[in-house]
PDB file of N, CA and C in Angstrom:
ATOM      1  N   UNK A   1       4.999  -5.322 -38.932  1.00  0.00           N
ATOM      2  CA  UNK A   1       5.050  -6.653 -38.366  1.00  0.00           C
ATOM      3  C   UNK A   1       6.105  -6.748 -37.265  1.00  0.00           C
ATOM      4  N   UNK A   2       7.303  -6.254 -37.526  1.00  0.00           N
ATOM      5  CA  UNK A   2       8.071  -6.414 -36.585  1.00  0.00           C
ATOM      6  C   UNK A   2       7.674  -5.613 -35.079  1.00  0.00           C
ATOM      7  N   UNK A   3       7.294  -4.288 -35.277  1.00  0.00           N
ATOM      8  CA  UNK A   3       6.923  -3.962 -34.395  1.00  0.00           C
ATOM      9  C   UNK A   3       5.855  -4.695 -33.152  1.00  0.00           C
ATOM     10  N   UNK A   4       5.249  -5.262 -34.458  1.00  0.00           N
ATOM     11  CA  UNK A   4       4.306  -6.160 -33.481  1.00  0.00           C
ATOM     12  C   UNK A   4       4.594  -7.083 -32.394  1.00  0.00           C
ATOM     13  N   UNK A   5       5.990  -7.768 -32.826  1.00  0.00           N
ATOM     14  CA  UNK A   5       6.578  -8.851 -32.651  1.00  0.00           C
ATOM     15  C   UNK A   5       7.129  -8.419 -31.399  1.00  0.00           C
ATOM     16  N   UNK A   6       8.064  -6.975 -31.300  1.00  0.00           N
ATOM     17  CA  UNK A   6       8.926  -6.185 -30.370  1.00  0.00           C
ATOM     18  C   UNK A   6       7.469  -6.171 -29.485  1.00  0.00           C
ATOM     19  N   UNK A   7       6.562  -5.808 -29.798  1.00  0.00           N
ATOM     20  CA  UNK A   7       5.772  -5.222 -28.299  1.00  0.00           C
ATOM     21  C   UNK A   7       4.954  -6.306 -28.044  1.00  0.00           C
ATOM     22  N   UNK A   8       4.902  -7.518 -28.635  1.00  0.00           N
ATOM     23  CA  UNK A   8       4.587  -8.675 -27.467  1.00  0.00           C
ATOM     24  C   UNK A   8       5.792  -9.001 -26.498  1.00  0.00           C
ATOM     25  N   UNK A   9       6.500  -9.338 -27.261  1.00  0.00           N
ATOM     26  CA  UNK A   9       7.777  -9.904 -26.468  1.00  0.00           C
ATOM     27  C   UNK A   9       8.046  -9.111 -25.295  1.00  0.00           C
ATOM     28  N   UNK A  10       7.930  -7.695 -25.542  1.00  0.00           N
ATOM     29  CA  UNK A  10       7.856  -6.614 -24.258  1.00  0.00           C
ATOM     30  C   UNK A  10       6.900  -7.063 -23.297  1.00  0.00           C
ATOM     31  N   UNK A  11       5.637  -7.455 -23.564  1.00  0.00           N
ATOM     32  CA  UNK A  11       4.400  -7.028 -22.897  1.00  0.00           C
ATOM     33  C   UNK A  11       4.400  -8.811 -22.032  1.00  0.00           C
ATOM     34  N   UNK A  12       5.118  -9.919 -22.783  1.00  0.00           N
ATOM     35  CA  UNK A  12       4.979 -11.362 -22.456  1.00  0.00           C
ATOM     36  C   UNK A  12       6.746 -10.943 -21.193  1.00  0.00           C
ATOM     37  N   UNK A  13       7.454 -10.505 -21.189  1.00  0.00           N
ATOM     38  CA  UNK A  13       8.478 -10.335 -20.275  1.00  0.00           C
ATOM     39  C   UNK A  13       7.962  -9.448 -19.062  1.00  0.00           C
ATOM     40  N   UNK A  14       6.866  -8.823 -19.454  1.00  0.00           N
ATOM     41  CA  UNK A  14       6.592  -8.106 -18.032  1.00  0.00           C
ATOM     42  C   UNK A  14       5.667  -8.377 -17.411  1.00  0.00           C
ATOM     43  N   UNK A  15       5.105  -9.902 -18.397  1.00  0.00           N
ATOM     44  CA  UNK A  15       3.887 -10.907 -17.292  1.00  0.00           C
ATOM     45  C   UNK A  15       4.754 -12.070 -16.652  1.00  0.00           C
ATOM     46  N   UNK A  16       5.670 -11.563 -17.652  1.00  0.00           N
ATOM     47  CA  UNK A  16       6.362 -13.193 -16.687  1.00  0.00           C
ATOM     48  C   UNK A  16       6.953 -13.239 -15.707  1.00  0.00           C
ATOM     49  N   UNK A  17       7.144 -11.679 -15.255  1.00  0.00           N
ATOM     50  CA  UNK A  17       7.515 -11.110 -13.679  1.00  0.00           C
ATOM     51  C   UNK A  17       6.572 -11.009 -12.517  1.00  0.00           C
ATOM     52  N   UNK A  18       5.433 -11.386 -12.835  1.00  0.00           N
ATOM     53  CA  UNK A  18       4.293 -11.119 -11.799  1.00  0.00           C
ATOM     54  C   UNK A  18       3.365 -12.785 -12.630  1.00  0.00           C
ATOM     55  N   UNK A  19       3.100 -13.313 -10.971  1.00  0.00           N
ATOM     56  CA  UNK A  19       2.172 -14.048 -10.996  1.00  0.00           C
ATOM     57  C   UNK A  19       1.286 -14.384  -9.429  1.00  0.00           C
ATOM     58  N   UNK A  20       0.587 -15.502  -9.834  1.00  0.00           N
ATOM     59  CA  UNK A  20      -0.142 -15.410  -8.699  1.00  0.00           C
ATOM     60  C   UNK A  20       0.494 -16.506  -7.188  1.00  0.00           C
ATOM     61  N   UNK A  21       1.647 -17.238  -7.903  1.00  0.00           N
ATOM     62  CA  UNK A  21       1.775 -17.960  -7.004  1.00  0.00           C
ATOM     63  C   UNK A  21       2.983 -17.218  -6.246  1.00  0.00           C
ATOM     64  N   UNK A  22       2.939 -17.866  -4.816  1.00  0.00           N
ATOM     65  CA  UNK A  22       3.392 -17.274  -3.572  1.00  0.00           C
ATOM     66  C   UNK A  22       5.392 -17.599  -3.790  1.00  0.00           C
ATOM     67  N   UNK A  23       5.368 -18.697  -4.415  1.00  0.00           N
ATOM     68  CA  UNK A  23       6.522 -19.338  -4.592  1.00  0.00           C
ATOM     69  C   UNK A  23       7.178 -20.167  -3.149  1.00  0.00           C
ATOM     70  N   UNK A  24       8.299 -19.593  -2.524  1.00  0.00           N
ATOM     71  CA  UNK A  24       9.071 -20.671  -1.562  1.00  0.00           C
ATOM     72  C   UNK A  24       8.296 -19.257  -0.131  1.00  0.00           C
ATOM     73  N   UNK A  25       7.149 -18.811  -0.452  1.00  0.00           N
ATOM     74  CA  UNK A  25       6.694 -17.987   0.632  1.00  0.00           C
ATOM     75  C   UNK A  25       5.754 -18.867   0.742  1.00  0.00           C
ATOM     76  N   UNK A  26       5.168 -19.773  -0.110  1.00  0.00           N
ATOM     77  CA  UNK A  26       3.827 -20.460   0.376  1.00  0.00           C
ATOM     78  C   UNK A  26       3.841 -20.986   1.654  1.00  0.00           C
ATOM     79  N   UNK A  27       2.336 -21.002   2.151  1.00  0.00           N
ATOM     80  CA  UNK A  27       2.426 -21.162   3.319  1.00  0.00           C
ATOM     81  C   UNK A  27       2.055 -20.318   4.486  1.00  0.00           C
ATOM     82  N   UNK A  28       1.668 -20.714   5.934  1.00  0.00           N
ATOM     83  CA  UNK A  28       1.568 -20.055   7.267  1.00  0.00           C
ATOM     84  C   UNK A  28       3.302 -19.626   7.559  1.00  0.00           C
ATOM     85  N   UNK A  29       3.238 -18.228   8.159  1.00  0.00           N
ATOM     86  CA  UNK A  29       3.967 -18.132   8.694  1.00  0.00           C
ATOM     87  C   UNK A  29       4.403 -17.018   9.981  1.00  0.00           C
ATOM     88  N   UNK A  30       4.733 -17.415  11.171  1.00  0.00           N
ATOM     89  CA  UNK A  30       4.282 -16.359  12.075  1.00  0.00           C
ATOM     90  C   UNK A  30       5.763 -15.298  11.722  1.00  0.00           C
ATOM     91  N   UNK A  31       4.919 -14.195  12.340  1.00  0.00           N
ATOM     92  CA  UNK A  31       6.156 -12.919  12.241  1.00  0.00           C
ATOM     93  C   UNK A  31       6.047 -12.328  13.350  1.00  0.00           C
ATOM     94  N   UNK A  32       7.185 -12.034  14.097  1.00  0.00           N
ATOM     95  CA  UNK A  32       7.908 -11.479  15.276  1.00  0.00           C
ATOM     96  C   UNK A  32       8.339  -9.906  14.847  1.00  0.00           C
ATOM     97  N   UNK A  33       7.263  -9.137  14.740  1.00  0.00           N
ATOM     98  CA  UNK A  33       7.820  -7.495  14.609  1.00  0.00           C
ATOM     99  C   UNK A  33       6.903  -6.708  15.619  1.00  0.00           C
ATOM    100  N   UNK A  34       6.510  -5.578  15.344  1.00  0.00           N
ATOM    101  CA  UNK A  34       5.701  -4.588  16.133  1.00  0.00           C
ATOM    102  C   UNK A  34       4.246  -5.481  16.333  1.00  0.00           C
ATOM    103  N   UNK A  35       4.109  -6.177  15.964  1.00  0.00           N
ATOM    104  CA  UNK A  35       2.255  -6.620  16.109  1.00  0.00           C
ATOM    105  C   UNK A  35       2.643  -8.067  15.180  1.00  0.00           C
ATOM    106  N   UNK A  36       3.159  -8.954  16.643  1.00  0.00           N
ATOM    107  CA  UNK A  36       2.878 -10.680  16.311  1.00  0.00           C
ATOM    108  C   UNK A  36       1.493 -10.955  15.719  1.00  0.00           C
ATOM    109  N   UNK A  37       1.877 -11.950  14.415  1.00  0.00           N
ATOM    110  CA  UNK A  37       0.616 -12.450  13.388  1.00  0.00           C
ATOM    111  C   UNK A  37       0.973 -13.830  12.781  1.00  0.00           C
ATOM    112  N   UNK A  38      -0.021 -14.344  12.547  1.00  0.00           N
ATOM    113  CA  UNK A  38       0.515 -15.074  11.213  1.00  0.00           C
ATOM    114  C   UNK A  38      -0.001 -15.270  10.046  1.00  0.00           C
ATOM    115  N   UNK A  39       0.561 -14.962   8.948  1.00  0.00           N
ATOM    116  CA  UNK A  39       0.057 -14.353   7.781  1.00  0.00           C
ATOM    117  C   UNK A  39       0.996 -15.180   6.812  1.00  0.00           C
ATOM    118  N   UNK A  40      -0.497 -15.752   5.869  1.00  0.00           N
ATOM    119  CA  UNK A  40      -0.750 -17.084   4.986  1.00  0.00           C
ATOM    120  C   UNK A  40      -0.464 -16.779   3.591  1.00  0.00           C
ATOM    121  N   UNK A  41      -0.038 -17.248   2.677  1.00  0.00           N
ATOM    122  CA  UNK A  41       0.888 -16.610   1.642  1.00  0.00           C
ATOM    123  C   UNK A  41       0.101 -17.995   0.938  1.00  0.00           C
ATOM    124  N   UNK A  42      -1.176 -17.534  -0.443  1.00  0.00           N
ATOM    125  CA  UNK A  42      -1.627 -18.480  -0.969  1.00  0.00           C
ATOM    126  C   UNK A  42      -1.231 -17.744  -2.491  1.00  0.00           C
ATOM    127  N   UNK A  43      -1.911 -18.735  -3.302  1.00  0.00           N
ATOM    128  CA  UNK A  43      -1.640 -18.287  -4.403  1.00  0.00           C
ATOM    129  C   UNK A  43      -2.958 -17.219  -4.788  1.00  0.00           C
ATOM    130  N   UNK A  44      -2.198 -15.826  -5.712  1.00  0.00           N
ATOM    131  CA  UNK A  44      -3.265 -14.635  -5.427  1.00  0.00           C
ATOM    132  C   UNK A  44      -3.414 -13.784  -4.481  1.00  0.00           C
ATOM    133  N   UNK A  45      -3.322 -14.401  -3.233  1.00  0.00           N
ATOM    134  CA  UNK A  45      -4.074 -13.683  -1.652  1.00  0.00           C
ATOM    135  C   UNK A  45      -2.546 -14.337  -0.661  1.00  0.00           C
ATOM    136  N   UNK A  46      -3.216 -13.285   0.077  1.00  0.00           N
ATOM    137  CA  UNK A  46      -2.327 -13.240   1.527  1.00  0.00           C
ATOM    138  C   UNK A  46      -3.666 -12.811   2.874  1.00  0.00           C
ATOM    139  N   UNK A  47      -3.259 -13.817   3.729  1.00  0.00           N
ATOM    140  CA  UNK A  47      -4.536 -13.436   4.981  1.00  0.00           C
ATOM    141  C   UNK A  47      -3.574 -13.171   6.417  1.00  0.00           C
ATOM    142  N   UNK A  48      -4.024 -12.411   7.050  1.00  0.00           N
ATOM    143  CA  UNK A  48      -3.448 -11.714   8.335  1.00  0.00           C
ATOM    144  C   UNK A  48      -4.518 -11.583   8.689  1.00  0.00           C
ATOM    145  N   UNK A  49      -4.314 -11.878  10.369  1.00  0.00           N
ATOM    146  CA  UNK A  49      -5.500 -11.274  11.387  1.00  0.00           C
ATOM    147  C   UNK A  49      -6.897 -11.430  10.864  1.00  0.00           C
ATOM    148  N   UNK A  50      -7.260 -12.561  10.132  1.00  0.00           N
ATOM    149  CA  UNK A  50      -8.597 -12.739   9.255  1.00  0.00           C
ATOM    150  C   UNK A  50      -8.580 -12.164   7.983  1.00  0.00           C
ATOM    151  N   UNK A  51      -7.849 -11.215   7.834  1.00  0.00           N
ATOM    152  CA  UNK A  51      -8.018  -9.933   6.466  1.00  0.00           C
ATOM    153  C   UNK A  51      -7.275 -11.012   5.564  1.00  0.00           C
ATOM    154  N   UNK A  52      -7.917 -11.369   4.459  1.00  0.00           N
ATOM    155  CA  UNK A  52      -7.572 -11.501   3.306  1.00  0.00           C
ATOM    156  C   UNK A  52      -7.314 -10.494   2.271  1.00  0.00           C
ATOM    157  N   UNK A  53      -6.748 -10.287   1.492  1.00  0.00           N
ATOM    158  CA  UNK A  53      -5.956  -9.261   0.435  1.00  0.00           C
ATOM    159  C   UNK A  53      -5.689  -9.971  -0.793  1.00  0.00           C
ATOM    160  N   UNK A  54      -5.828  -9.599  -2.087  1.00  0.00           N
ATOM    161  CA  UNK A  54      -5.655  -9.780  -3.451  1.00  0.00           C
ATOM    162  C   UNK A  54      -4.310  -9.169  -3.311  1.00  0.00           C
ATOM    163  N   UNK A  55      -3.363 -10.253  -4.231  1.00  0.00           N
ATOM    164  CA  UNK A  55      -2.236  -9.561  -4.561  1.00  0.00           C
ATOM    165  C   UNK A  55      -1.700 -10.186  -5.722  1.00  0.00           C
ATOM    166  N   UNK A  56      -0.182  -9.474  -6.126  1.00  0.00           N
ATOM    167  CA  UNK A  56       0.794 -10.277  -7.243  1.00  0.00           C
ATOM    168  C   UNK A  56       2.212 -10.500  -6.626  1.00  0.00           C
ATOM    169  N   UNK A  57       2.181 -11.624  -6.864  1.00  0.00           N
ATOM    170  CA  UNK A  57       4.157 -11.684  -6.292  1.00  0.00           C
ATOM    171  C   UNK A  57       5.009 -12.087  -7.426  1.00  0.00           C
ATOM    172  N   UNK A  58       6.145 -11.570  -7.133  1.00  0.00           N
ATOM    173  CA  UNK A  58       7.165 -11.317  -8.079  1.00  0.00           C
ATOM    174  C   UNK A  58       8.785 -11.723  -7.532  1.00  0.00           C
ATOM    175  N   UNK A  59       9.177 -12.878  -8.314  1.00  0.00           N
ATOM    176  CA  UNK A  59      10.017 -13.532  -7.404  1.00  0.00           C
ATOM    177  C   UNK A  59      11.266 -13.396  -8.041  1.00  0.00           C
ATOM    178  N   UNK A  60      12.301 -13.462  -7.800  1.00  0.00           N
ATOM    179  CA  UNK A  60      13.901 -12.650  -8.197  1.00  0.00           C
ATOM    180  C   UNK A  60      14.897 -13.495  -7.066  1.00  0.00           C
ATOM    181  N   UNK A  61      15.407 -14.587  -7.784  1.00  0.00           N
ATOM    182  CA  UNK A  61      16.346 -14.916  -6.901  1.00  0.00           C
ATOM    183  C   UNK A  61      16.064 -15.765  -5.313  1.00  0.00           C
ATOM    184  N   UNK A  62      16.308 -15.376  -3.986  1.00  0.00           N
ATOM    185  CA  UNK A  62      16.174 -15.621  -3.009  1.00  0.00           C
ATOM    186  C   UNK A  62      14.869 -14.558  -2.655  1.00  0.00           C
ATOM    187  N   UNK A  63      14.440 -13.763  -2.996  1.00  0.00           N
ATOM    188  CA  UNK A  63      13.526 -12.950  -2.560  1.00  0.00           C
ATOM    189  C   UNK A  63      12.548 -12.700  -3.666  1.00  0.00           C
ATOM    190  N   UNK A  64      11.469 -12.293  -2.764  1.00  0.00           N
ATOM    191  CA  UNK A  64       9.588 -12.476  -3.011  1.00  0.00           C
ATOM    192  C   UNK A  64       9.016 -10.580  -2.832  1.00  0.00           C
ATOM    193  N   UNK A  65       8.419 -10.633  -3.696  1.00  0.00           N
ATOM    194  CA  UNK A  65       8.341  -9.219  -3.449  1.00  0.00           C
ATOM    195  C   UNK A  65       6.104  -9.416  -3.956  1.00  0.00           C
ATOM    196  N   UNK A  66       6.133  -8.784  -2.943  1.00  0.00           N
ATOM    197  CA  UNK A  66       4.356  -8.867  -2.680  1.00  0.00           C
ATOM    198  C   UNK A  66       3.359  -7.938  -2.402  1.00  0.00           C
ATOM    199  N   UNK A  67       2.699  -7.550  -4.169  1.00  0.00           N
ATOM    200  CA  UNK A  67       1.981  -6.314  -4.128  1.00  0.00           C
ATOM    201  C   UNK A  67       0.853  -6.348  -4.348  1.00  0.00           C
ATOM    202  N   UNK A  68       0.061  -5.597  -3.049  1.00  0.00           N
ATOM    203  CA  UNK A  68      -1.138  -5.848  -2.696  1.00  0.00           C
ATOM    204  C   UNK A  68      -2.071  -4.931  -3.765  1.00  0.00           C
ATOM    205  N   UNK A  69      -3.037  -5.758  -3.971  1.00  0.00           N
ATOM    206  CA  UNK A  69      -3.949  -4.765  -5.333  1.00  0.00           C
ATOM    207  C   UNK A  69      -5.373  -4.233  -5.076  1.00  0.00           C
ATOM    208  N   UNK A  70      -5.267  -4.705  -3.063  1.00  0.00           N
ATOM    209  CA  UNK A  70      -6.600  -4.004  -2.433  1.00  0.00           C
ATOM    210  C   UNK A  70      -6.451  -4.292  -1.134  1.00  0.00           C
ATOM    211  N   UNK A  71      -7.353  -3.371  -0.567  1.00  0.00           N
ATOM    212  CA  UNK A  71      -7.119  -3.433   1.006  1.00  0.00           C
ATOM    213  C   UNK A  71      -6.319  -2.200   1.604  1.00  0.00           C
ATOM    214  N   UNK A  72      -6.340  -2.166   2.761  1.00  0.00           N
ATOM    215  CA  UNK A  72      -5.691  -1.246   3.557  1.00  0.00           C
ATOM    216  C   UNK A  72      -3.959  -1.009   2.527  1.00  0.00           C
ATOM    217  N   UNK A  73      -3.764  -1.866   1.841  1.00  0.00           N
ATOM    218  CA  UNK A  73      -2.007  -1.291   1.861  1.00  0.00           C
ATOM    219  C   UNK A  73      -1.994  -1.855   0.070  1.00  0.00           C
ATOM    220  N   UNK A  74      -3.187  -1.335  -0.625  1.00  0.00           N
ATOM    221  CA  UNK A  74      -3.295  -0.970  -2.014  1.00  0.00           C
ATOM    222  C   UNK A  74      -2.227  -0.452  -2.759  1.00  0.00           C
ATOM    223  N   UNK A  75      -1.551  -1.031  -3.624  1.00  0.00           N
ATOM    224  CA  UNK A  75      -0.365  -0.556  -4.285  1.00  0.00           C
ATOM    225  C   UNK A  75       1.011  -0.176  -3.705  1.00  0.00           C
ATOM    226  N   UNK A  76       1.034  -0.704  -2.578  1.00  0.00           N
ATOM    227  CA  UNK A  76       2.576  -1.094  -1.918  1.00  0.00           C
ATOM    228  C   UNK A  76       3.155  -2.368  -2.172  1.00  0.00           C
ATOM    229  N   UNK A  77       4.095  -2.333  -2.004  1.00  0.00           N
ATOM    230  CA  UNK A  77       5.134  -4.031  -1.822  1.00  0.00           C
ATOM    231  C   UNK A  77       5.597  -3.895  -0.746  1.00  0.00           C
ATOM    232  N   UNK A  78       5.766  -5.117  -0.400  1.00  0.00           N
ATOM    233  CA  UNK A  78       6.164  -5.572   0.609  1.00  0.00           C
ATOM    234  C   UNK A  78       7.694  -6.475   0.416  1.00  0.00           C
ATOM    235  N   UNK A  79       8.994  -6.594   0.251  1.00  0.00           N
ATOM    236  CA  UNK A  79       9.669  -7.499  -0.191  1.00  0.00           C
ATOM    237  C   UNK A  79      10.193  -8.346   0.852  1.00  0.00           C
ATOM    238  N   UNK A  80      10.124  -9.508   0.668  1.00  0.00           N
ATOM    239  CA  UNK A  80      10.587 -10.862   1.698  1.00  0.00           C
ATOM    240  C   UNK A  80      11.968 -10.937   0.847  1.00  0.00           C
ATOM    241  N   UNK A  81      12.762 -11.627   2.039  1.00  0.00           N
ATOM    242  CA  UNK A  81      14.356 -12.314   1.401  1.00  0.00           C
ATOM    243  C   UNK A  81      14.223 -13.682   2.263  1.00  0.00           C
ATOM    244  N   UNK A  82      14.465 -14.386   1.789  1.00  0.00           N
ATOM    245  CA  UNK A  82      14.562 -16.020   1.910  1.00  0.00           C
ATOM    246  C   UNK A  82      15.618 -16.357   2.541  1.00  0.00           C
ATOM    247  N   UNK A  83      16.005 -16.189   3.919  1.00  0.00           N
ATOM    248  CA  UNK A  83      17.329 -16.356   4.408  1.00  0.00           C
ATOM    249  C   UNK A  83      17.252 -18.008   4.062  1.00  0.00           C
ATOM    250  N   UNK A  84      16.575 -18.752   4.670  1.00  0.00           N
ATOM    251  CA  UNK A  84      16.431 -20.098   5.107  1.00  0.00           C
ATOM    252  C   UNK A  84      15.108 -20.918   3.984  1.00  0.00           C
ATOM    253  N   UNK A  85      14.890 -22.133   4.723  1.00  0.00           N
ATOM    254  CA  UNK A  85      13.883 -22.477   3.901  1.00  0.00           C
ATOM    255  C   UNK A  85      13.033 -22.300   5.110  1.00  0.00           C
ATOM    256  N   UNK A  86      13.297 -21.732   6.477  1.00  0.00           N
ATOM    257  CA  UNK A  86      11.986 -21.745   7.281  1.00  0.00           C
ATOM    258  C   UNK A  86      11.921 -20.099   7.694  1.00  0.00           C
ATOM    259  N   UNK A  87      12.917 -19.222   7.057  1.00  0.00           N
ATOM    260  CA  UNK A  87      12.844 -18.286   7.724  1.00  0.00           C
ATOM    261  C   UNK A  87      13.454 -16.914   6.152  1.00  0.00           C
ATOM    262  N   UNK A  88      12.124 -15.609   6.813  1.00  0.00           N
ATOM    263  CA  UNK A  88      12.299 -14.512   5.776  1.00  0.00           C
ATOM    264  C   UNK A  88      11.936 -13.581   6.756  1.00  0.00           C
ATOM    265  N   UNK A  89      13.154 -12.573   5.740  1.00  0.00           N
ATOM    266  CA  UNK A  89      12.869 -10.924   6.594  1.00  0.00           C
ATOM    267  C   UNK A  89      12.430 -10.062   5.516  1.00  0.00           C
ATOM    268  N   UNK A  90      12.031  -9.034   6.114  1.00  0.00           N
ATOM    269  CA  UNK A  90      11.891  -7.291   5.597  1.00  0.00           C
ATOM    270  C   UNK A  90      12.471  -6.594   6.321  1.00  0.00           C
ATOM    271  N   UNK A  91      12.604  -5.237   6.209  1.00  0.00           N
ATOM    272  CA  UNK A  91      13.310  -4.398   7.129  1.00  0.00           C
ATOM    273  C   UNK A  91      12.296  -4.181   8.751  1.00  0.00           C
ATOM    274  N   UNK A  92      11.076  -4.531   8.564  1.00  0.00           N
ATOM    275  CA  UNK A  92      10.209  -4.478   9.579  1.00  0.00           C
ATOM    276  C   UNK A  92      10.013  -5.439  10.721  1.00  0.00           C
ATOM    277  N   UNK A  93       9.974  -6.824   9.543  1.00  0.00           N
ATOM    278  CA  UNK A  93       9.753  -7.925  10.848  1.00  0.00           C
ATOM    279  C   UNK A  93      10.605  -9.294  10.305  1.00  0.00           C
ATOM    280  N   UNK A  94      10.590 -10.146  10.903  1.00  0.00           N
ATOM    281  CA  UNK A  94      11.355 -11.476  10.383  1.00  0.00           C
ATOM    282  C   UNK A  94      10.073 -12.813  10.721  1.00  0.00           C
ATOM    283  N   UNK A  95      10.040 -13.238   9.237  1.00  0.00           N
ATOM    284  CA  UNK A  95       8.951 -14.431   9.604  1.00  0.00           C
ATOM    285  C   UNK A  95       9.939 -15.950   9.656  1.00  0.00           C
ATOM    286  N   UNK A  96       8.662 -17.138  10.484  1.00  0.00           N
ATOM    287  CA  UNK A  96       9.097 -18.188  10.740  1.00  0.00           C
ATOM    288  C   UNK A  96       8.146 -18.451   9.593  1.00  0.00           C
ATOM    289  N   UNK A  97       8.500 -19.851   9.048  1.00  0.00           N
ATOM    290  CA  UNK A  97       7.338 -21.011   8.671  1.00  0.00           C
ATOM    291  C   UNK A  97       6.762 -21.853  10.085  1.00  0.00           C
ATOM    292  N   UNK A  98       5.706 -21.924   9.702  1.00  0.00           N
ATOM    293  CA  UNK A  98       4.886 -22.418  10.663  1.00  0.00           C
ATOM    294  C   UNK A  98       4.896 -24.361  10.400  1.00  0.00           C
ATOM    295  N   UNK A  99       5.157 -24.864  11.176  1.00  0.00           N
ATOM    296  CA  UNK A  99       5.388 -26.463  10.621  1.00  0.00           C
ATOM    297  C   UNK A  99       4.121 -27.167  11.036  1.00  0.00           C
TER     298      UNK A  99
END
């Protein structure tokens, strides 16, 4: 029994790190890196350049971390940091919110 008990509690702490909503990423937002876009942060999905993508985000603090579960960039993350409430970076590009 106890065991049982130990490996929900395991298995309910490592859903409660991944969900579908976007959190303080929701939203349009353009990004200023190698190839200007603006890419829509819904709950589940993220759309760029028309391409929609299935994903999970996983939120920690000031930063969003966003892993795609199909498409061109299948089983990568991507992690955002929340400088602002209108503005997030990666090491690649820095996004605006779109107002």
């Amino acid at each position: 029994m106890k065991k049982y008990l130990v490996a929900s509690i395991a298995i309910g702490m490592l859903l409660a790190g991944c969900s579908d909503s976007p959190g303080s990423l929701e939203g349009a937002w353009t990004a200023n890196g190698p190839v200007p876009m603006t890419i829509t942060f819904r709950p589940g999905e993220t759309e760029a350049m028309g391409v929609i993508e299935h994903v999970d985000y996983k939120t920690a603090g000031d930063s969003v971390e966003v892993t795609y579960k199909d498409g061109l960039m299948k089983g990568t993350s991507m992690k955002y940091v929340l400088v602002d409430r209108n503005t997030a970076t990666n090491p690649m590009l820095t996004l605006h919110r779109v107002h």
